[in-house]
C-alpha atoms as a PDB file:
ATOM      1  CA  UNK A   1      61.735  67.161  77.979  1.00  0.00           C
ATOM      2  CA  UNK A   2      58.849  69.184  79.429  1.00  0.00           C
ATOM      3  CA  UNK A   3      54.937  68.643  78.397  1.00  0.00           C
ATOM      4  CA  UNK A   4      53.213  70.507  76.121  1.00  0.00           C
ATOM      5  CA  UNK A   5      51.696  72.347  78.621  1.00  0.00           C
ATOM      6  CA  UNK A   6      54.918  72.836  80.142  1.00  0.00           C
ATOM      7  CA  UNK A   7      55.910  74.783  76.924  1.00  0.00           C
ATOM      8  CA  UNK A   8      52.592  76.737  76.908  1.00  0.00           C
ATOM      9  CA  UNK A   9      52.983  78.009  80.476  1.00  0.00           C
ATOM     10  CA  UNK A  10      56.733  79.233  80.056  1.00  0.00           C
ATOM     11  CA  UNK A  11      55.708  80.661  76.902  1.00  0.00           C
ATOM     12  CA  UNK A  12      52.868  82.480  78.883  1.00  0.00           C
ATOM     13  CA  UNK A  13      54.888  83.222  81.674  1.00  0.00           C
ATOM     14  CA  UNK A  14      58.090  84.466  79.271  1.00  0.00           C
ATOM     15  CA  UNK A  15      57.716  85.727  76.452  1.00  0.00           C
ATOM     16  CA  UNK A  16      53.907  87.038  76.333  1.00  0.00           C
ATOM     17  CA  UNK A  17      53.524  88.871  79.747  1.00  0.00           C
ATOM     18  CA  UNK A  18      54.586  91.929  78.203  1.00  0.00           C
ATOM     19  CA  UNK A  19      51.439  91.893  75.970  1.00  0.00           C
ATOM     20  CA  UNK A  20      48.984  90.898  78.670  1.00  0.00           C
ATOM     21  CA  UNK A  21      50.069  93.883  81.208  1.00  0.00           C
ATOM     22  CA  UNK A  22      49.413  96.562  78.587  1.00  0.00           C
ATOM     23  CA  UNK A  23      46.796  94.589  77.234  1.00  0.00           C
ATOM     24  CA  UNK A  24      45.092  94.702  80.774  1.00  0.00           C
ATOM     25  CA  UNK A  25      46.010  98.059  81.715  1.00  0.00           C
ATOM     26  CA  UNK A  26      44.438  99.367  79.000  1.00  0.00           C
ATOM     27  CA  UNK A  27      41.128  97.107  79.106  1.00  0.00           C
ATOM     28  CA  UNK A  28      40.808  98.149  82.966  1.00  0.00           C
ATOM     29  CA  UNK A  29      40.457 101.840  81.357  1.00  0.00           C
ATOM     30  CA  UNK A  30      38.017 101.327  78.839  1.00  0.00           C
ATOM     31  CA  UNK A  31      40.312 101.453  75.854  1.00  0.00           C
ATOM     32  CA  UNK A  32      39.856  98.234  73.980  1.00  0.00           C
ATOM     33  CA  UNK A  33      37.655  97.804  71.439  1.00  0.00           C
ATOM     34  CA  UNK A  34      35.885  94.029  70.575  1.00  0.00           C
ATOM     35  CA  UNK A  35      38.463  94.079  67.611  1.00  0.00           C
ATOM     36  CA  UNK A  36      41.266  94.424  69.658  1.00  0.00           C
ATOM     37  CA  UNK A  37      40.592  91.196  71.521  1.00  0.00           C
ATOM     38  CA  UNK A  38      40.820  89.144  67.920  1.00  0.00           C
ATOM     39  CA  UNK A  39      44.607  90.611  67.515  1.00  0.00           C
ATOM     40  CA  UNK A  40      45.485  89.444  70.991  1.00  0.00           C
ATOM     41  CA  UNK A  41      43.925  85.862  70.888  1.00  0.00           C
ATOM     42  CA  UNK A  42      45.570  85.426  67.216  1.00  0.00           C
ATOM     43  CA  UNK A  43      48.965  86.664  68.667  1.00  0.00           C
ATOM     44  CA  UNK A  44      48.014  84.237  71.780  1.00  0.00           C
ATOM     45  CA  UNK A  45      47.404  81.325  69.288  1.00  0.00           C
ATOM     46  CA  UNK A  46      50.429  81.733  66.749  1.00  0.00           C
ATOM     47  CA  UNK A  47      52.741  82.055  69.880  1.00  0.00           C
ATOM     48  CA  UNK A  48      50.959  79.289  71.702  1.00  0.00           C
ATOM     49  CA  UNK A  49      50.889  77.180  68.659  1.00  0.00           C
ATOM     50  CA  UNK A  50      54.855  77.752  67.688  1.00  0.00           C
ATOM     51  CA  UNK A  51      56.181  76.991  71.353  1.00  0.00           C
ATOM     52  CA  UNK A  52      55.121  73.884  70.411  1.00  0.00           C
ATOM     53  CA  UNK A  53      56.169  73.682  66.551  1.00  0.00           C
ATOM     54  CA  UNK A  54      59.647  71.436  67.287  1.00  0.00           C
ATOM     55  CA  UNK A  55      57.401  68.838  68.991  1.00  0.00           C
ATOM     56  CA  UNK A  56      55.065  68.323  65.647  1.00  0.00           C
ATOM     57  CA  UNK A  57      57.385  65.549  64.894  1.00  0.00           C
ATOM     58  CA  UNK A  58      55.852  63.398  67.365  1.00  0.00           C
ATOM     59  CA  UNK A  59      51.995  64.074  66.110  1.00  0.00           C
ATOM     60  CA  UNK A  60      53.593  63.362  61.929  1.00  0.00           C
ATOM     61  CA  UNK A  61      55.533  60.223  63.238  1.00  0.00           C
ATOM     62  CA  UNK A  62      52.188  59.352  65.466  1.00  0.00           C
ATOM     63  CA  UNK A  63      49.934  59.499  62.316  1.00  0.00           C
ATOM     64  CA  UNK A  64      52.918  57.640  59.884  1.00  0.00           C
ATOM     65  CA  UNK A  65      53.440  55.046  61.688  1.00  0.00           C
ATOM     66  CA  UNK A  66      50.962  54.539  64.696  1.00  0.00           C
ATOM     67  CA  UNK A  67      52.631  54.489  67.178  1.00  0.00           C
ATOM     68  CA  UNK A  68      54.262  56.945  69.234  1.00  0.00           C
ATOM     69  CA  UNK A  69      57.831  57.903  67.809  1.00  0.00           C
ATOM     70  CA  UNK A  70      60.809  60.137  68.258  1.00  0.00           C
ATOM     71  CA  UNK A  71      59.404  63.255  69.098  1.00  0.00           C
ATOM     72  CA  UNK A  72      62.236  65.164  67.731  1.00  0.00           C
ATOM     73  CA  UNK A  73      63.380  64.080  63.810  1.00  0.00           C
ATOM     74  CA  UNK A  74      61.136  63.496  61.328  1.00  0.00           C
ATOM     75  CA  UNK A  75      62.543  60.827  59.212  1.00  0.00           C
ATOM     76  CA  UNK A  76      66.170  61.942  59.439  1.00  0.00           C
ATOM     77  CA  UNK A  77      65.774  65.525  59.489  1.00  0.00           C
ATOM     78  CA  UNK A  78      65.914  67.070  63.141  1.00  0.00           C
ATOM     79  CA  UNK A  79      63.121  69.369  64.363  1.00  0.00           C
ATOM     80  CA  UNK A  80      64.740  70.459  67.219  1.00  0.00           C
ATOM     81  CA  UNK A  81      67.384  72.524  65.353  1.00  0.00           C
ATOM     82  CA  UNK A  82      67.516  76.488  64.340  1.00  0.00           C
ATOM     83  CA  UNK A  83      67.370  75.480  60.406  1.00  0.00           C
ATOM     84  CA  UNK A  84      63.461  73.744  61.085  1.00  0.00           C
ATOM     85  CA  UNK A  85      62.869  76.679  64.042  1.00  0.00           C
ATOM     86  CA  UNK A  86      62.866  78.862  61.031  1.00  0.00           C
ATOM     87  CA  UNK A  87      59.926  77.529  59.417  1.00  0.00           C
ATOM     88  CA  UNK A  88      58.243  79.049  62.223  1.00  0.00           C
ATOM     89  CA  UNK A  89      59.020  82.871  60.655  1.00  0.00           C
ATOM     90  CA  UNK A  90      57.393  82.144  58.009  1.00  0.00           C
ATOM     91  CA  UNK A  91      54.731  80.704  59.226  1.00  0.00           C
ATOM     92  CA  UNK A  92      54.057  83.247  61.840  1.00  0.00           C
ATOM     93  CA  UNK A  93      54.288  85.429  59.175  1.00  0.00           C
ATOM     94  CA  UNK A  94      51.315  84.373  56.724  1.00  0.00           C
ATOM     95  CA  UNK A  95      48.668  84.823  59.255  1.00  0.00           C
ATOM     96  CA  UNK A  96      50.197  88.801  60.486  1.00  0.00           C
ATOM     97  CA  UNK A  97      49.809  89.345  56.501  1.00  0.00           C
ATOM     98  CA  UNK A  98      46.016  88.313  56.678  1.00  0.00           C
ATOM     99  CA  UNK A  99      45.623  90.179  59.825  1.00  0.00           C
ATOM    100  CA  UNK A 100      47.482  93.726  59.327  1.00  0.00           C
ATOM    101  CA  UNK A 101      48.092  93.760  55.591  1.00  0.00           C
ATOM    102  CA  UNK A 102      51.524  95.406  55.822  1.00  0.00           C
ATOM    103  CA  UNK A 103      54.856  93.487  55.598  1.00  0.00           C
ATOM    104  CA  UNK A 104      56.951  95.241  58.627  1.00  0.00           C
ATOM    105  CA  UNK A 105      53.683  93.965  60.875  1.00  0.00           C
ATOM    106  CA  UNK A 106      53.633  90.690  59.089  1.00  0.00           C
ATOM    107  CA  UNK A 107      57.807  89.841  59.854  1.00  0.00           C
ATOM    108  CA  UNK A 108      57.129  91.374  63.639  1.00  0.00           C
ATOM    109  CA  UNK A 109      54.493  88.589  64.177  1.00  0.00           C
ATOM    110  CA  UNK A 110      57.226  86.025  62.434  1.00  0.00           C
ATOM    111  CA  UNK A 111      59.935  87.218  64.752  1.00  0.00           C
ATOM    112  CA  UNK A 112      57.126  86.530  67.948  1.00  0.00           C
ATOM    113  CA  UNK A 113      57.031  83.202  66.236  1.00  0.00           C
ATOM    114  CA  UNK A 114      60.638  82.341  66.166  1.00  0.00           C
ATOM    115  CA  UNK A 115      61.079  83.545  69.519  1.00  0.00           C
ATOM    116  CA  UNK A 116      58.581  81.039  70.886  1.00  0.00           C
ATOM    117  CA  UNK A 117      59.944  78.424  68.512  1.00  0.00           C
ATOM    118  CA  UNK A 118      62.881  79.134  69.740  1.00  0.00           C
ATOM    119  CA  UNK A 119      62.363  79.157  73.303  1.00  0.00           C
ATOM    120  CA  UNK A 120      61.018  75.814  72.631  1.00  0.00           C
ATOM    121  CA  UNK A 121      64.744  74.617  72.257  1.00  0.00           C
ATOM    122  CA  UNK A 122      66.473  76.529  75.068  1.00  0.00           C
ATOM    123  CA  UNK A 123      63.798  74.722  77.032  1.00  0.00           C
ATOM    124  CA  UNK A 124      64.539  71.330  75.899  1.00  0.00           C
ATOM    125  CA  UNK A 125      68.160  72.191  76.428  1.00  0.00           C
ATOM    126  CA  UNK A 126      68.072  73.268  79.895  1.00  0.00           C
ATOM    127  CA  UNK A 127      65.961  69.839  80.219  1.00  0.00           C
ATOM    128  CA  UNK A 128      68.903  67.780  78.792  1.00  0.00           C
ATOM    129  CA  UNK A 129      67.116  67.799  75.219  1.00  0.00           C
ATOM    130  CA  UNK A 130      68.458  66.144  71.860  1.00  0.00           C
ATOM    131  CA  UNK A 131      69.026  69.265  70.532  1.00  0.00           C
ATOM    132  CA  UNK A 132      70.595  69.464  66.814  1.00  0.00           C
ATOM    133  CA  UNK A 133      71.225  73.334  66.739  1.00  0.00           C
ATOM    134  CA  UNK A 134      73.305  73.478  63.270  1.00  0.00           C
ATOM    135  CA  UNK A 135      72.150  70.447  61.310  1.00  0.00           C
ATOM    136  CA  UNK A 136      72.686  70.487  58.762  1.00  0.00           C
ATOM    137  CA  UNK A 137      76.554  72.490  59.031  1.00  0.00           C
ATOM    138  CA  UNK A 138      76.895  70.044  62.161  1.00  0.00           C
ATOM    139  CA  UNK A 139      74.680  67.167  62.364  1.00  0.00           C
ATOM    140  CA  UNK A 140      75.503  66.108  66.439  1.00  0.00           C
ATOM    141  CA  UNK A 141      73.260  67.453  69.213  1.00  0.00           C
ATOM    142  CA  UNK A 142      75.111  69.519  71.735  1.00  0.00           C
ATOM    143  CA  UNK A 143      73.666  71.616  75.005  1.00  0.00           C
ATOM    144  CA  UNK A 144      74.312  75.358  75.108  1.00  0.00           C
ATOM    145  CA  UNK A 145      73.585  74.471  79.032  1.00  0.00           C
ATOM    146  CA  UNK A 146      75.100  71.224  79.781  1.00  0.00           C
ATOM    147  CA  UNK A 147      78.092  72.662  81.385  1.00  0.00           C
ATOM    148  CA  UNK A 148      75.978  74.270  84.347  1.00  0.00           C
ATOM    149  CA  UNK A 149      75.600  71.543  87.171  1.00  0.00           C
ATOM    150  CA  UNK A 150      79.568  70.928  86.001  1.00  0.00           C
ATOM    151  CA  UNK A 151      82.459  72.788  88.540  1.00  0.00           C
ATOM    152  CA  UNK A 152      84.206  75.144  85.946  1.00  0.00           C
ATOM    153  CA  UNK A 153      87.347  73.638  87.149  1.00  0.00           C
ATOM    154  CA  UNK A 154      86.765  70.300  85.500  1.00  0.00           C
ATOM    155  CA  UNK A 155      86.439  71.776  82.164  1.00  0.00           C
ATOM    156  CA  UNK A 156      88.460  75.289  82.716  1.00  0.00           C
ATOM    157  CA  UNK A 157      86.568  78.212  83.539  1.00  0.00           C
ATOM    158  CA  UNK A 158      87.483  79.881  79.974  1.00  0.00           C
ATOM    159  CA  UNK A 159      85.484  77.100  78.314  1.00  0.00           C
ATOM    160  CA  UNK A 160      82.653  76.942  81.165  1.00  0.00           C
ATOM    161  CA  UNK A 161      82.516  81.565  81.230  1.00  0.00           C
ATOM    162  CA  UNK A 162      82.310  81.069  77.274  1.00  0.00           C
ATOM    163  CA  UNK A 163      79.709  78.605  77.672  1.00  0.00           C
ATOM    164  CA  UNK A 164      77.681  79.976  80.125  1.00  0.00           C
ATOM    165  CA  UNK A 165      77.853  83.406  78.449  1.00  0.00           C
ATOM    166  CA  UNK A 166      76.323  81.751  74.999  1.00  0.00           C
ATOM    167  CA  UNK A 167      73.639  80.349  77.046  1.00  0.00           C
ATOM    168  CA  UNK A 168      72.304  82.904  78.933  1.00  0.00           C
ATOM    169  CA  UNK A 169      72.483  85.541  75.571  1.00  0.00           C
ATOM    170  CA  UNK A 170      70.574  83.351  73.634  1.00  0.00           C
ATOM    171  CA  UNK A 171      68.252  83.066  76.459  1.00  0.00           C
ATOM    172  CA  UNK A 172      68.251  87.054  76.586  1.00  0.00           C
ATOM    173  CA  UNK A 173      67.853  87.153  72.882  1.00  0.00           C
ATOM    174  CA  UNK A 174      64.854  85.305  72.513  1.00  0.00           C
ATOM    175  CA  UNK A 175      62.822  87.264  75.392  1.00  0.00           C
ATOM    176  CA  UNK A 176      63.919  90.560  73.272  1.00  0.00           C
ATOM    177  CA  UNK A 177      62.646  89.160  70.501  1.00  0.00           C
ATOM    178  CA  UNK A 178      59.721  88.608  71.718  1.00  0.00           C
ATOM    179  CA  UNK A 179      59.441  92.063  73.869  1.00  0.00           C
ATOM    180  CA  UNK A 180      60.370  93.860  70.796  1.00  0.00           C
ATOM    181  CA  UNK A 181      58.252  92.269  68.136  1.00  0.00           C
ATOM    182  CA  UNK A 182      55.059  92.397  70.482  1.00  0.00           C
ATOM    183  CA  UNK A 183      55.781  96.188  71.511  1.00  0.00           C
ATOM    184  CA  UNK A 184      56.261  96.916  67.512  1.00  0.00           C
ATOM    185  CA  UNK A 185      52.600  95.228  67.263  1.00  0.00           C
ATOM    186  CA  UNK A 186      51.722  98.042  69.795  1.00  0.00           C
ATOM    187  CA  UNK A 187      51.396  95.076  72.920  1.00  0.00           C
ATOM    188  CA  UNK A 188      54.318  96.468  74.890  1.00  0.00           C
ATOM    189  CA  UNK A 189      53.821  97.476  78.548  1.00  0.00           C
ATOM    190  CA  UNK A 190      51.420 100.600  77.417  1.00  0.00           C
ATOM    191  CA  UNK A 191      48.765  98.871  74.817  1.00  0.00           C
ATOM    192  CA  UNK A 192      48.444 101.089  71.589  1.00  0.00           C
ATOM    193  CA  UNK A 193      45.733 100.098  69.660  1.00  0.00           C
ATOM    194  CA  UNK A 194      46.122 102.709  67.131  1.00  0.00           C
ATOM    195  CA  UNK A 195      49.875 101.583  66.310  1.00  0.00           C
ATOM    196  CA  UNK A 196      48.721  98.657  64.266  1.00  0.00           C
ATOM    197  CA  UNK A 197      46.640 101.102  61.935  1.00  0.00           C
ATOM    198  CA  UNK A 198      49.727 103.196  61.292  1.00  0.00           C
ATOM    199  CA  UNK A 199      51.044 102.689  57.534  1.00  0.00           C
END
């Protein structure tokens, strides 16, 4: 499983480049304001903090029992599925009601948060991860990306193509999520300040 800072820098390198380029584009021509900083290092934190979110089972079980536990269920209840990824909408979507006061703005800063939450898994997966995607419909960890060091011949290549495929779109899907929630904000490739004062 990678590091926490492992986590941090793909989420930095993945899913929030999109709103440092405009960000930076627009600072190197004199457009941001002082407030526009405090929307960026909030966006920075909630993503930051949620690429992390699966992994808070290992700081609750660390503080229960003290000693260093399973890092991914709390009691019997798996953090590294979609079901407790979702917790990470709504919490990414308390603080973008504090900070734009409109509800589209507010669920566009809870999709950012899912999509880092979410990445959190796919990484974890691609690093051979305990990962419980449907619990509670289907309690057993599987790997969307198991099957890739495999020859498709040893499995059939309609199983391995449909595999693969699954993979890489949720992969895809997560990065739009991200790319679209952030440009919504107005942090897409050209930074638009004024967007987030648009009712």
């Amino acid at each position: 499983m990678p590091y926490p800072a492992g986590h941090i820098t793909f989420f930095i390198l993945l899913l929030f480049p999109v709103a440092l380029y405009g960000f930076i584009q627009a600072f190197r021509k004199g457009k941001v304001q002082r407030s526009d900083w405090f929307y960026l290092l909030i966006l920075f934190a909630i993503g930051s903090f949620f690429s992390l979110f699966p992994d808070i089972s290992a700081v609750i079980n660390l503080l229960l029992y003290g000693a260093r536990g399973d890092h991914c269920t709390i009691g019997s209840l798996p953090t590294h599925s979609l079901l407790f990824a979702s917790i990470a909408f709504v919490g990414g979507v308390i603080p973008g009601m504090v900070m734009y006061r409109q509800w589209n703005k507010a669920l566009a800063v809870g999709v950012f948060a899912e999509a880092a939450s979410l990445f959190h898994l796919i990484l974890d997966d691609l690093d051979k991860g305990i990962i419980s995607y449907l619990y509670p419909l289907y309690s057993k960890p599987f790997s969307l990306f198991s099957f890739l060091n495999m020859v498709p011949s040893e499995m059939g290549i309609l199983y391995y193509a449909f595999t693969v495929i699954i993979g890489a779109l949720s992969f895809i899907l997560v990065v739009l999520m991200s790319i679209l929630s952030l440009r919504y904000l107005g942090f897409g490739f050209r930074y638009d300040p004024f967007r987030r004062e648009a009712r």
